[in-house]
N, C-alpha and C. Protein backbone atom coordinates (compact mmCIF):
# COMPACT_ATOMS: atom_id res chain seq x y z
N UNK A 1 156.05 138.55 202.48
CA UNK A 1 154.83 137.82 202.15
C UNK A 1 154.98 136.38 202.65
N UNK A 2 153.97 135.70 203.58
CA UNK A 2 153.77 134.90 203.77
C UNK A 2 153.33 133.83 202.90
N UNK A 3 153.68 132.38 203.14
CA UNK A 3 153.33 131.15 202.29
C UNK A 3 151.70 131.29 202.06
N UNK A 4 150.85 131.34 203.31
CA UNK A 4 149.82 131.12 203.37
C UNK A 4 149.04 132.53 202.45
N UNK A 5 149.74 134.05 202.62
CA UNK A 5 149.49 135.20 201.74
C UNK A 5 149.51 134.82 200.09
N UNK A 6 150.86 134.06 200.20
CA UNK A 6 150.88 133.69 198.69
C UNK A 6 150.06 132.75 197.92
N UNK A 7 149.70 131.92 198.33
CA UNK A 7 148.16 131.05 198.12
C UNK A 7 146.89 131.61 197.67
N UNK A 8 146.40 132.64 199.06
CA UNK A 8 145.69 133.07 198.63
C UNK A 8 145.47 134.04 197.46
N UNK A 9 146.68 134.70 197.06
CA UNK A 9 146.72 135.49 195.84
C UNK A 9 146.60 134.91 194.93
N UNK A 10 147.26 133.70 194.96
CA UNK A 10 147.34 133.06 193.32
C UNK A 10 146.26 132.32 193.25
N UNK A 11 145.33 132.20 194.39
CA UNK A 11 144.04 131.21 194.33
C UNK A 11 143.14 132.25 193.29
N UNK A 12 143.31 133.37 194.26
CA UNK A 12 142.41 134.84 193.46
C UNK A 12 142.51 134.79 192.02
N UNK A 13 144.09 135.38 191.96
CA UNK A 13 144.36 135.05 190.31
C UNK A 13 143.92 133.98 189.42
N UNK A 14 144.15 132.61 189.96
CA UNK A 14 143.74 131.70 189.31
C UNK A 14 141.65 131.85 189.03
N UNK A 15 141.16 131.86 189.82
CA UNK A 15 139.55 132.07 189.82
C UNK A 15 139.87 133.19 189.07
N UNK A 16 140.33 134.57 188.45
CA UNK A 16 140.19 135.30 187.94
C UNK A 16 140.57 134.77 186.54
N UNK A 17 141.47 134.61 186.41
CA UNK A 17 141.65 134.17 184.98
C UNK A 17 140.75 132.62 184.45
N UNK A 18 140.18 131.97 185.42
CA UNK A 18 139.05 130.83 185.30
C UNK A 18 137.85 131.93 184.63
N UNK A 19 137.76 132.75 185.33
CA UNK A 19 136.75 133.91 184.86
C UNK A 19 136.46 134.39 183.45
N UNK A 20 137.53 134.65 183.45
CA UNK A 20 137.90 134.91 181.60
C UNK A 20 137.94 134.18 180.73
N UNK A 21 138.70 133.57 181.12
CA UNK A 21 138.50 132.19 179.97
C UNK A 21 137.06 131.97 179.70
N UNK A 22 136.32 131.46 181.06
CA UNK A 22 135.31 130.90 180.35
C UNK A 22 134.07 131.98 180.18
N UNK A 23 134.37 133.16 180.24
CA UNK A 23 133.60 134.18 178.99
C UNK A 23 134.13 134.23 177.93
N UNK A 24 135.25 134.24 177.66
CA UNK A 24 136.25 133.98 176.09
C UNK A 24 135.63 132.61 174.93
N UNK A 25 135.66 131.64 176.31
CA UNK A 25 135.39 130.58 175.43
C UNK A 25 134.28 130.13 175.32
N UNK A 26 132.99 130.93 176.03
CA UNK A 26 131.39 130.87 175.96
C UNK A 26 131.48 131.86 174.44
N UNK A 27 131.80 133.03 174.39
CA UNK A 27 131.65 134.05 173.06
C UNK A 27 132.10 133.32 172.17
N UNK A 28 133.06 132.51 172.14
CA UNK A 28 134.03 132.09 170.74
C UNK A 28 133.08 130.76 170.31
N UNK A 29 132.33 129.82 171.41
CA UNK A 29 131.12 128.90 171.24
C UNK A 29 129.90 129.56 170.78
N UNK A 30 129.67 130.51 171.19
CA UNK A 30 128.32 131.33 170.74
C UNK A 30 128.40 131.47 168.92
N UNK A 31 129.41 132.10 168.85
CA UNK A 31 129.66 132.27 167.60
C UNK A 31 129.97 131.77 166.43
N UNK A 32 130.75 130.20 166.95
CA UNK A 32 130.87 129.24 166.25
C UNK A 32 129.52 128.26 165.89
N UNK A 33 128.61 128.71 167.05
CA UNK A 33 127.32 127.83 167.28
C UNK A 33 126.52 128.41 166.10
N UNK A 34 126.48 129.58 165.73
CA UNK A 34 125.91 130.63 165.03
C UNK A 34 126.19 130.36 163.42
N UNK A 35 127.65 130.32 163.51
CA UNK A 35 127.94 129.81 161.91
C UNK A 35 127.67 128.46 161.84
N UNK A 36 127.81 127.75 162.63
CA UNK A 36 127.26 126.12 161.87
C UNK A 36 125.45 126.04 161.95
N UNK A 37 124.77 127.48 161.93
CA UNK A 37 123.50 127.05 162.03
C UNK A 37 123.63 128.50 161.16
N UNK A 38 124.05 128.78 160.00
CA UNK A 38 124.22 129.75 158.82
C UNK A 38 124.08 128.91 157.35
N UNK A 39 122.75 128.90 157.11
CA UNK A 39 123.05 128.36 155.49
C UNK A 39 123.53 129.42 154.63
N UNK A 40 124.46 129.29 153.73
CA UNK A 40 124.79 130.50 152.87
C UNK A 40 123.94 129.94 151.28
N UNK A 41 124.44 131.02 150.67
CA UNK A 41 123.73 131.02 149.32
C UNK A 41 124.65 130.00 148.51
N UNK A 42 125.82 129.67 148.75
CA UNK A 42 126.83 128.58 148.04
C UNK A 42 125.77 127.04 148.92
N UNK A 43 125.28 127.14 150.19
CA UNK A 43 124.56 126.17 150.82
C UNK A 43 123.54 126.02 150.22
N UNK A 44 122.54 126.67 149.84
CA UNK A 44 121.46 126.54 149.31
C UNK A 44 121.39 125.79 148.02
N UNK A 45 122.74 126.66 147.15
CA UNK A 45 123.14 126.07 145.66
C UNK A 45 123.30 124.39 145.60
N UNK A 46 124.13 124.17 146.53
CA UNK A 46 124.48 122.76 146.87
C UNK A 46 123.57 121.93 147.03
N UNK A 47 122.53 122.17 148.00
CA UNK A 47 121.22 121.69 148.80
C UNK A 47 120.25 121.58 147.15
N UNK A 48 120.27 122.35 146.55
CA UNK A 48 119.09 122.22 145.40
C UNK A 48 119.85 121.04 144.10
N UNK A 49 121.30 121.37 144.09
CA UNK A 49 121.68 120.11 143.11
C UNK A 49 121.48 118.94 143.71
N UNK A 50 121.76 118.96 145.12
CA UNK A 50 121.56 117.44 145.52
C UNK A 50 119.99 117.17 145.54
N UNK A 51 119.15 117.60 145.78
CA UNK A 51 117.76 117.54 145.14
C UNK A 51 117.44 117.23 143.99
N UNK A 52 117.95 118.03 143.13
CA UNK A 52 117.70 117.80 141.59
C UNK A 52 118.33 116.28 140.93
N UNK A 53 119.39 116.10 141.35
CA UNK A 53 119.56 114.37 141.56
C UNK A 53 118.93 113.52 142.19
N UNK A 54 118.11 113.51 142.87
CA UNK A 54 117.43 113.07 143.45
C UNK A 54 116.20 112.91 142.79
N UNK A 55 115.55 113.86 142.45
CA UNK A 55 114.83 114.15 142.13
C UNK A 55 114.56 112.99 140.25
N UNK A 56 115.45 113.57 139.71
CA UNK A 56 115.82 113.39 138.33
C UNK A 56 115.84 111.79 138.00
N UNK A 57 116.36 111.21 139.12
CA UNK A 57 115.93 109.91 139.32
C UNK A 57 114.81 108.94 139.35
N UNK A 58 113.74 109.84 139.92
CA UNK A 58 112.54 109.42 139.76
C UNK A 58 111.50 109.66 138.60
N UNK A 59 112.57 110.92 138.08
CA UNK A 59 111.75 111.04 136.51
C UNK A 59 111.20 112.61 136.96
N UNK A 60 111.70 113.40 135.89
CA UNK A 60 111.23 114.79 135.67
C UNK A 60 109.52 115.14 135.93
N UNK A 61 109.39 116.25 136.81
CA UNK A 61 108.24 116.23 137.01
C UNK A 61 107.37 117.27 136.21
N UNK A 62 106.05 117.08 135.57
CA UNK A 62 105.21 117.56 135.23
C UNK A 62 104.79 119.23 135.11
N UNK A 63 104.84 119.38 136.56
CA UNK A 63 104.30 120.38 137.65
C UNK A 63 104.94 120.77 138.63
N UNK A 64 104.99 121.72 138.80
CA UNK A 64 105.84 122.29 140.28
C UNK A 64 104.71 122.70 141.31
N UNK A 65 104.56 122.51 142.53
CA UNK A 65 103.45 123.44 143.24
C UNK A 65 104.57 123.97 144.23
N UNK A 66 105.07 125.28 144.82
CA UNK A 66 105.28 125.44 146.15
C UNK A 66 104.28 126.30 146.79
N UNK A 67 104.62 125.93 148.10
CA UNK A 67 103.94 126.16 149.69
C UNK A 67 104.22 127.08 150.44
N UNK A 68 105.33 127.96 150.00
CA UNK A 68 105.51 128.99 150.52
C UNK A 68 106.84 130.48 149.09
N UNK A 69 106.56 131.05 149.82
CA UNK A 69 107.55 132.09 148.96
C UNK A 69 109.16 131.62 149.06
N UNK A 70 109.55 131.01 150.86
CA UNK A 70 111.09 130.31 150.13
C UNK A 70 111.23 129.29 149.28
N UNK A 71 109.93 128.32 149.28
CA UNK A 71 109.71 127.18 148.32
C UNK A 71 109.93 128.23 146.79
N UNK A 72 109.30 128.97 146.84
CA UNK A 72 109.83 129.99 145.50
C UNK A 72 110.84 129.73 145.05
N UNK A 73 111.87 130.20 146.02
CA UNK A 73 113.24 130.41 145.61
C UNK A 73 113.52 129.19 145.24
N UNK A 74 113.49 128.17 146.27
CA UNK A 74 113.75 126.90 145.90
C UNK A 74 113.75 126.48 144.59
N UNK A 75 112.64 126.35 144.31
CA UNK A 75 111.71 125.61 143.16
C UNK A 75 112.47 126.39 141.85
N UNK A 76 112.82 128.49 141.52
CA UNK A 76 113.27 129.14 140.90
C UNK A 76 114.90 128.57 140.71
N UNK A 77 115.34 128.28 141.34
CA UNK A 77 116.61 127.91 141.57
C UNK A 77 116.88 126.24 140.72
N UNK A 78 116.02 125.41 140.84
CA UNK A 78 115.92 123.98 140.05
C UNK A 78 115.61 124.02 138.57
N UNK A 79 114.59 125.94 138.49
CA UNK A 79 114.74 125.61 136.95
C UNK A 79 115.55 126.56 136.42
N UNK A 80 116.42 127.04 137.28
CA UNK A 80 117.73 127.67 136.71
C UNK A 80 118.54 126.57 136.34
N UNK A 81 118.92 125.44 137.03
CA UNK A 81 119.74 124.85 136.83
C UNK A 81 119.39 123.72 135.65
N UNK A 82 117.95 122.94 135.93
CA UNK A 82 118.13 122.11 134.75
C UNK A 82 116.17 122.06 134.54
N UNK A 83 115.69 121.48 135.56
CA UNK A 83 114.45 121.78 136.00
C UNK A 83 113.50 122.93 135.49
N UNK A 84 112.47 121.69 134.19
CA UNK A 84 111.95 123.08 133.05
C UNK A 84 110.13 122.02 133.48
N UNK A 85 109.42 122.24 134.18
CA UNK A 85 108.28 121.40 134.00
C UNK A 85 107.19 122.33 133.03
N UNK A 86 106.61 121.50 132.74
CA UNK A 86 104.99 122.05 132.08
C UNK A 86 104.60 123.45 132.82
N UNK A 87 104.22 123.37 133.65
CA UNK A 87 103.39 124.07 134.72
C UNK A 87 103.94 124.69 136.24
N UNK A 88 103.77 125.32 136.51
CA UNK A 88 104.01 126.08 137.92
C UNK A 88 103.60 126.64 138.67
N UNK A 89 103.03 126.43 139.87
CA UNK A 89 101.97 126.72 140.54
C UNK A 89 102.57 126.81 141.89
N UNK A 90 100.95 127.84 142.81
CA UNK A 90 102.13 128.38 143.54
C UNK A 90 100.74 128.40 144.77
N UNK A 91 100.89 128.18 146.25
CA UNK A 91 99.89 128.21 147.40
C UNK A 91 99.92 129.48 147.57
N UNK A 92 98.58 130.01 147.75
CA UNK A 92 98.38 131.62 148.09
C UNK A 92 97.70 131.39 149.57
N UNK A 93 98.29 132.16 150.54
CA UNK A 93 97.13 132.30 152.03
C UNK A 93 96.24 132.76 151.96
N UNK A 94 95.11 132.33 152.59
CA UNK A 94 93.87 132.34 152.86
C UNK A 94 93.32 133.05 153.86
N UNK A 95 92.85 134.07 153.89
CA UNK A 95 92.78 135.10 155.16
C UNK A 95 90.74 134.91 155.20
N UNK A 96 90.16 135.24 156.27
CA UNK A 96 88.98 134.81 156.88
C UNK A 96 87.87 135.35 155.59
N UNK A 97 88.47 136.40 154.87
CA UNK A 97 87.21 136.63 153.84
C UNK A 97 87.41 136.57 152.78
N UNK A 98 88.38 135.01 152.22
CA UNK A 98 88.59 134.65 151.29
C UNK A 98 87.31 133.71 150.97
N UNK A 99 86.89 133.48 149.69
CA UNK A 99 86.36 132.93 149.05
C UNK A 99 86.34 131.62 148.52
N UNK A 100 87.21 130.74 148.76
CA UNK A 100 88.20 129.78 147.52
C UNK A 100 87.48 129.02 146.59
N UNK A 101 86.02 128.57 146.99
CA UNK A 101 84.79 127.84 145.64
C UNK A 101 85.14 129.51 144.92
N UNK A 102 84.65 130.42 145.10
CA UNK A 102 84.67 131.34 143.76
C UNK A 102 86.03 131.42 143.09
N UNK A 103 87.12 131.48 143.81
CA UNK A 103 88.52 131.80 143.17
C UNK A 103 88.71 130.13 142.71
N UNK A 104 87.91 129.41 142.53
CA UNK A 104 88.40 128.12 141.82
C UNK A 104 89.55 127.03 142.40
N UNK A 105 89.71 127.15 144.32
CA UNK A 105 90.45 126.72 144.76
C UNK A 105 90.76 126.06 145.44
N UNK A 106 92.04 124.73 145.76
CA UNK A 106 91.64 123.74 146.48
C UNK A 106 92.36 124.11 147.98
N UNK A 107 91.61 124.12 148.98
CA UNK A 107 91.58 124.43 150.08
C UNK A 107 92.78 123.46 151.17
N UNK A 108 93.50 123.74 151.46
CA UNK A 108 94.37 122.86 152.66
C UNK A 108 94.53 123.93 153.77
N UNK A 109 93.68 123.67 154.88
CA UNK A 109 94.07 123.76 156.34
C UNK A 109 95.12 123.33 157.01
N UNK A 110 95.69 123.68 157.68
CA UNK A 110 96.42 123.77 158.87
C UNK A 110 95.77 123.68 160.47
N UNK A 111 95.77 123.61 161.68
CA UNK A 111 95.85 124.00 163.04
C UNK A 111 96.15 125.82 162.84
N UNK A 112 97.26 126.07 161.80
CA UNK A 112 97.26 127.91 162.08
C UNK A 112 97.03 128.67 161.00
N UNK A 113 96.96 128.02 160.03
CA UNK A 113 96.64 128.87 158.36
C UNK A 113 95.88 127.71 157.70
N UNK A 114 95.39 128.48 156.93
CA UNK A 114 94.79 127.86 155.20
C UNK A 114 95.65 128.17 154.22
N UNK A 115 95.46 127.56 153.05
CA UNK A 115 96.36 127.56 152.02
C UNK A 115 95.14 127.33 150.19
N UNK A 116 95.33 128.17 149.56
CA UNK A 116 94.58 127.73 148.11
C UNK A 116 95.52 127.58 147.24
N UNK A 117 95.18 126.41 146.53
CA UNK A 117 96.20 126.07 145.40
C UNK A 117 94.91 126.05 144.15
N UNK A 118 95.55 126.51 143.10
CA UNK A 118 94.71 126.78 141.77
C UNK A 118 93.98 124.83 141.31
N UNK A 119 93.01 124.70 141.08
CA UNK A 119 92.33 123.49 140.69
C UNK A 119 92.74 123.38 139.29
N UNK A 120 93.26 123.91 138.64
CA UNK A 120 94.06 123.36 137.53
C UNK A 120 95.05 122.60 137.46
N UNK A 121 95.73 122.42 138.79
CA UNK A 121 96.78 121.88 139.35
C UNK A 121 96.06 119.82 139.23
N UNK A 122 94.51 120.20 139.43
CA UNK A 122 94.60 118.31 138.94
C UNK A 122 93.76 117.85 137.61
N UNK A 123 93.95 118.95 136.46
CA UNK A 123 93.49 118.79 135.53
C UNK A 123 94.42 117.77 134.63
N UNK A 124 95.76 117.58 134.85
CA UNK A 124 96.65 116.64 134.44
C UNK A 124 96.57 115.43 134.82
N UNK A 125 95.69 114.62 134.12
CA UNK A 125 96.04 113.16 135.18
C UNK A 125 96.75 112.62 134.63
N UNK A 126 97.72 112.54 133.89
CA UNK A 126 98.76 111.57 133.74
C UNK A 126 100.24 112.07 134.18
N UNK A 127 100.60 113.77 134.68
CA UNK A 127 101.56 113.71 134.66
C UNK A 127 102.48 113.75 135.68
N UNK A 128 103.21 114.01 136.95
CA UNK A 128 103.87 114.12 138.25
C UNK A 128 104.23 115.37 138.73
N UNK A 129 103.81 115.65 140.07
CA UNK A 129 103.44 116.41 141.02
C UNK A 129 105.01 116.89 141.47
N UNK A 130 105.76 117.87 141.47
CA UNK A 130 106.66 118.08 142.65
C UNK A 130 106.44 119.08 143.33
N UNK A 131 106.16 119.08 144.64
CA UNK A 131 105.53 119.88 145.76
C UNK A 131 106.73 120.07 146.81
N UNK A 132 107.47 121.85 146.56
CA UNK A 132 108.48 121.92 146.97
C UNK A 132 108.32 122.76 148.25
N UNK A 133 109.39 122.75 148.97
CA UNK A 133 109.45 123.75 150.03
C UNK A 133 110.86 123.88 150.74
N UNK A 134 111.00 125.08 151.24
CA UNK A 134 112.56 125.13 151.58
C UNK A 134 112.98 124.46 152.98
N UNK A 135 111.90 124.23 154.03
CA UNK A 135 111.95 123.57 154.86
C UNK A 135 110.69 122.98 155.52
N UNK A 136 111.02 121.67 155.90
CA UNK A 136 109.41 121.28 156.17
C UNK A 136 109.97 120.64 158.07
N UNK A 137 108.90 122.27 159.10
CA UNK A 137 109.20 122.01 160.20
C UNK A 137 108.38 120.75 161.07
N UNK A 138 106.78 121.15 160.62
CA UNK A 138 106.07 119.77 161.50
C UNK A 138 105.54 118.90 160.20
N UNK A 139 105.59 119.55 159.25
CA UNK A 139 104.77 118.40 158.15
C UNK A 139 103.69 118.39 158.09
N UNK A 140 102.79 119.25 159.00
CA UNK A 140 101.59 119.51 158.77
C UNK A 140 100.62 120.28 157.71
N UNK A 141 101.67 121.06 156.59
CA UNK A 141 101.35 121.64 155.67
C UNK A 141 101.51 121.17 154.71
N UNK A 142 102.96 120.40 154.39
CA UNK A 142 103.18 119.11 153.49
C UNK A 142 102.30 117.75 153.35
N UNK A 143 102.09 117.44 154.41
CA UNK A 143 100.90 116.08 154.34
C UNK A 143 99.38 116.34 154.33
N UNK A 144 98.97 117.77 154.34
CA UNK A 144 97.97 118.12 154.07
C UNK A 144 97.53 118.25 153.04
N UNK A 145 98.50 118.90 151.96
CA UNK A 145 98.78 119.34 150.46
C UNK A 145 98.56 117.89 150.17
N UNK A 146 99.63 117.17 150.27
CA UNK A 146 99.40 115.92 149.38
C UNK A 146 97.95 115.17 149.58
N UNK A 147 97.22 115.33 150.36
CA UNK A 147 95.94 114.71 150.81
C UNK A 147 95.32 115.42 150.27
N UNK A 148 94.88 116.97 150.16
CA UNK A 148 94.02 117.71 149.14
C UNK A 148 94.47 117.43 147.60
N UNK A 149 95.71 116.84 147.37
CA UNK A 149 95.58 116.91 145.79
C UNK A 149 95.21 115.49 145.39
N UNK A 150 95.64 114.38 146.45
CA UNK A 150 94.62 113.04 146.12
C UNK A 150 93.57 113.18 146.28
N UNK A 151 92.73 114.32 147.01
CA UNK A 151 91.08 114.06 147.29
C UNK A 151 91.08 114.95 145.92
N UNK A 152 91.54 115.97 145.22
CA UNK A 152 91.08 116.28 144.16
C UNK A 152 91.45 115.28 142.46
N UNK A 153 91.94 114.11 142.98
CA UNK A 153 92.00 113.06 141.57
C UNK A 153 93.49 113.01 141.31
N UNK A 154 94.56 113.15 141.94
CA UNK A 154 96.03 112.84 141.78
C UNK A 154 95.65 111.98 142.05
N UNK A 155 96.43 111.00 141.49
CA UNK A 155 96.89 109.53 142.95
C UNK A 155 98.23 110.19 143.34
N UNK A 156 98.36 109.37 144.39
CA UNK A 156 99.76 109.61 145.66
C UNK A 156 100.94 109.64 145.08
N UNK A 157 101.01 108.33 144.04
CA UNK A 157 102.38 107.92 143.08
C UNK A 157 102.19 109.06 142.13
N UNK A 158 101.74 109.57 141.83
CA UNK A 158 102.63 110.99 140.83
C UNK A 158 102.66 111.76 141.57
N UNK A 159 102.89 112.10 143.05
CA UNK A 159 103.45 113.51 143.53
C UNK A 159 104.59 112.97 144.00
N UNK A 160 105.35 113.76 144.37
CA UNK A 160 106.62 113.55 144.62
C UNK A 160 106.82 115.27 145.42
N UNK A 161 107.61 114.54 147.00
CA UNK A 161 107.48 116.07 147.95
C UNK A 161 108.76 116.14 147.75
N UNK A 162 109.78 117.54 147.93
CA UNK A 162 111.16 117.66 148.33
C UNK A 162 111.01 119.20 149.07
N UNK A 163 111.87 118.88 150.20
CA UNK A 163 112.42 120.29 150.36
C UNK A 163 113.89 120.23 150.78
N UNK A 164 114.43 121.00 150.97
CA UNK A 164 116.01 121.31 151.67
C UNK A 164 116.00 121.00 152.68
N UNK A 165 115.54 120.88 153.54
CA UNK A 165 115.87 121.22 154.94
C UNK A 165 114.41 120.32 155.46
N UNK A 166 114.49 119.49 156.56
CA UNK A 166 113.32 119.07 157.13
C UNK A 166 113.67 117.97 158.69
N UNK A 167 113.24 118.85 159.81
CA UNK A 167 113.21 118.60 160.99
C UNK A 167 113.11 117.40 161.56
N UNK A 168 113.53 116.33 162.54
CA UNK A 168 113.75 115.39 163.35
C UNK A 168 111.95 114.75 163.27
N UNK A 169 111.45 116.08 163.81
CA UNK A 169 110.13 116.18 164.45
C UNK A 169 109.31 115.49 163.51
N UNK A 170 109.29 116.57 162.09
CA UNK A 170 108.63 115.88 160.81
C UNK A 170 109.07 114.03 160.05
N UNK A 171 110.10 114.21 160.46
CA UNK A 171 110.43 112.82 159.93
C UNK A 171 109.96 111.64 160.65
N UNK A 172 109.65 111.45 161.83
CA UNK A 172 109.37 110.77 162.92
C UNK A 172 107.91 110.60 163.28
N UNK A 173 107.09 111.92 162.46
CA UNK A 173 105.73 112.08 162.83
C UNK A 173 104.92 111.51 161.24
N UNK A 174 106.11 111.09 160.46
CA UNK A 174 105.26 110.32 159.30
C UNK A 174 104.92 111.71 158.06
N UNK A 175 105.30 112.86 158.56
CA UNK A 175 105.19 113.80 157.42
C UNK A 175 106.65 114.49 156.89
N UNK A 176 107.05 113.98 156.83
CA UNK A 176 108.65 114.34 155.87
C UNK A 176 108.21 114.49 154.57
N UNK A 177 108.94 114.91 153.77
CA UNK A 177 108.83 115.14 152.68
C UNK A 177 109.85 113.62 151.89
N UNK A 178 109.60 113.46 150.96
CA UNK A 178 109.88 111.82 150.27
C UNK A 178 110.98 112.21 149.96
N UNK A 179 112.09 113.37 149.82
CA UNK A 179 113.43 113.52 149.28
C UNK A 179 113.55 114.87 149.88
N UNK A 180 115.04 115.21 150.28
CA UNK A 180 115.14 116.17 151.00
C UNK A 180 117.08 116.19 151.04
N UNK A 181 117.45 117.28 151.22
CA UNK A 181 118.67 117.52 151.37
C UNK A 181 119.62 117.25 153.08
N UNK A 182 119.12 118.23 153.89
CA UNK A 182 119.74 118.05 155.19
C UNK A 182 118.38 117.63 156.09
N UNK A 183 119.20 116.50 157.45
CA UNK A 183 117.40 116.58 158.68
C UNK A 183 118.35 117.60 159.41
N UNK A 184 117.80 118.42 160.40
CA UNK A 184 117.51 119.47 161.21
C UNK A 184 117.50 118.94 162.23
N UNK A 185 118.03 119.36 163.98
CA UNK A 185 117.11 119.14 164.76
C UNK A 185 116.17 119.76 164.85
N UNK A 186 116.26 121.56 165.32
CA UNK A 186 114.95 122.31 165.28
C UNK A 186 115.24 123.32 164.32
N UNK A 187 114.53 124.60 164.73
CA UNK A 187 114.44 125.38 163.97
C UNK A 187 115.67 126.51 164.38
N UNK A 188 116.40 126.17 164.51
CA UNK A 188 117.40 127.46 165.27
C UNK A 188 118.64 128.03 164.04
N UNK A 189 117.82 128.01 163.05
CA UNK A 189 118.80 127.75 161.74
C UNK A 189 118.54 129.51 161.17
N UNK A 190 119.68 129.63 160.38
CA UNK A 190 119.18 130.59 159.58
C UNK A 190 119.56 130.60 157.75
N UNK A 191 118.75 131.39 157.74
CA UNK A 191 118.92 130.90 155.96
C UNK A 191 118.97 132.43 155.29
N UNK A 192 119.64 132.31 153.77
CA UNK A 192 120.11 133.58 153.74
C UNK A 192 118.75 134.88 153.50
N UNK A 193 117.64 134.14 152.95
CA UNK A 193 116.50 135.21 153.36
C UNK A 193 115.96 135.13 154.61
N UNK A 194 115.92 134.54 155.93
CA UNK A 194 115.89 134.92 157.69
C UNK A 194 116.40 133.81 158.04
N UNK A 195 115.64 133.64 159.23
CA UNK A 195 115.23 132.64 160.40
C UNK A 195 114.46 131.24 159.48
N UNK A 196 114.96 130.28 160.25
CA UNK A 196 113.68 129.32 159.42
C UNK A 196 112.40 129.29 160.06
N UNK A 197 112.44 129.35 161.28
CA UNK A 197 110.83 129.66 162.02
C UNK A 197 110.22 130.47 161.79
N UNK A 198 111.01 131.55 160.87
CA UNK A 198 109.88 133.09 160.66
C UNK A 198 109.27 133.02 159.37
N UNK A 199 110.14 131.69 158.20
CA UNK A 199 109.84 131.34 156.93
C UNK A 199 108.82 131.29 156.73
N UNK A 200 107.84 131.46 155.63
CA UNK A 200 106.74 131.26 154.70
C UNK A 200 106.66 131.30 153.49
């Protein structure tokens, strides 16, 4: 075997094992990328006490409203732990041959959905609003809510928004939620009931 034979073999070899590696170490990134965008249920637990301190600070709230079914969990989870309000109320979707003057309800649009929340929700005027959700991606459903419950006789200072989780996007566009656990960049997250983009 020639000098110049032997070069070229080990050039081969070398580009071959360059090969591997960096499929080895693209899979072992994929996967690591995957768990740091895994909330677990010990995450969630965590995410709602640090809320509830938060929260607790500003003074126990009245009322609960959530905005979606993970806001459910959410919101279920705060009055497991300490979190006992008056009232609990909950946004139902609005599909094209809904009614909401007959079902007694206050209406918040979106750009892609409607939303009815029960009008009993501003029969309290003295007491505080917490309007939860498990993640708030553009804020367009959160700053809507709070604007339908001041046009129905809240003022602004007794609601109080929180969710877990809330995006770069929302914080920057003036609709964040007023207390919140982690910012997000996007939505590439998952949580232990899905995806957060598939959430409602």
């Amino acid at each position: 075997m020639t000098w110049r034979q032997f070069f070229e073999y080990s050039s081969y070899a070398m580009a071959i094992l360059g090969l591997i590696g960096t499929f080895y170490y693209g899979l072992k990134s994929t996967r690591l990328e995957r768990l740091l965008r895994t909330f677990t249920w010990e995450d969630i637990d965590a995410g709602v006490r640090v809320l509830l301190r938060k929260i607790n600070r500003q003074g126990a709230p009245d009322a609960i409203l959530t905005l979606s079914i993970p806001g459910q969990i959410i919101s279920s989870l705060m009055m497991i732990h300490t979190l006992s309000p008056k009232a609990e109320y909950r946004s139902i979707r609005l599909d094209a041959s809904s009614d909401p003057d007959k079902a007694g309800l206050i209406v918040v649009r979106t750009s892609k959905f409607a939303v009815g929340i029960s009008r009993e929700i501003a029969k309290n005027k003295a007491g505080r609003v917490l309007i939860v959700d498990s993640a708030v991606i553009t804020g367009d459903l959160l700053s809507e809510t709070v604007l339908a419950l001041v046009n129905a006789g809240i003022e602004r200072e007794r609601i109080v928004t929180a969710a877990l989780l809330v995006t770069e996007f929302a914080i920057e566009s003036e609709k964040g939620p007023d207390i919140y656990w982690q910012r997000i960049r996007d939505t590439s997250y998952r949580l232990p009931w899905g995806n957060l983009s598939g959430a409602w």
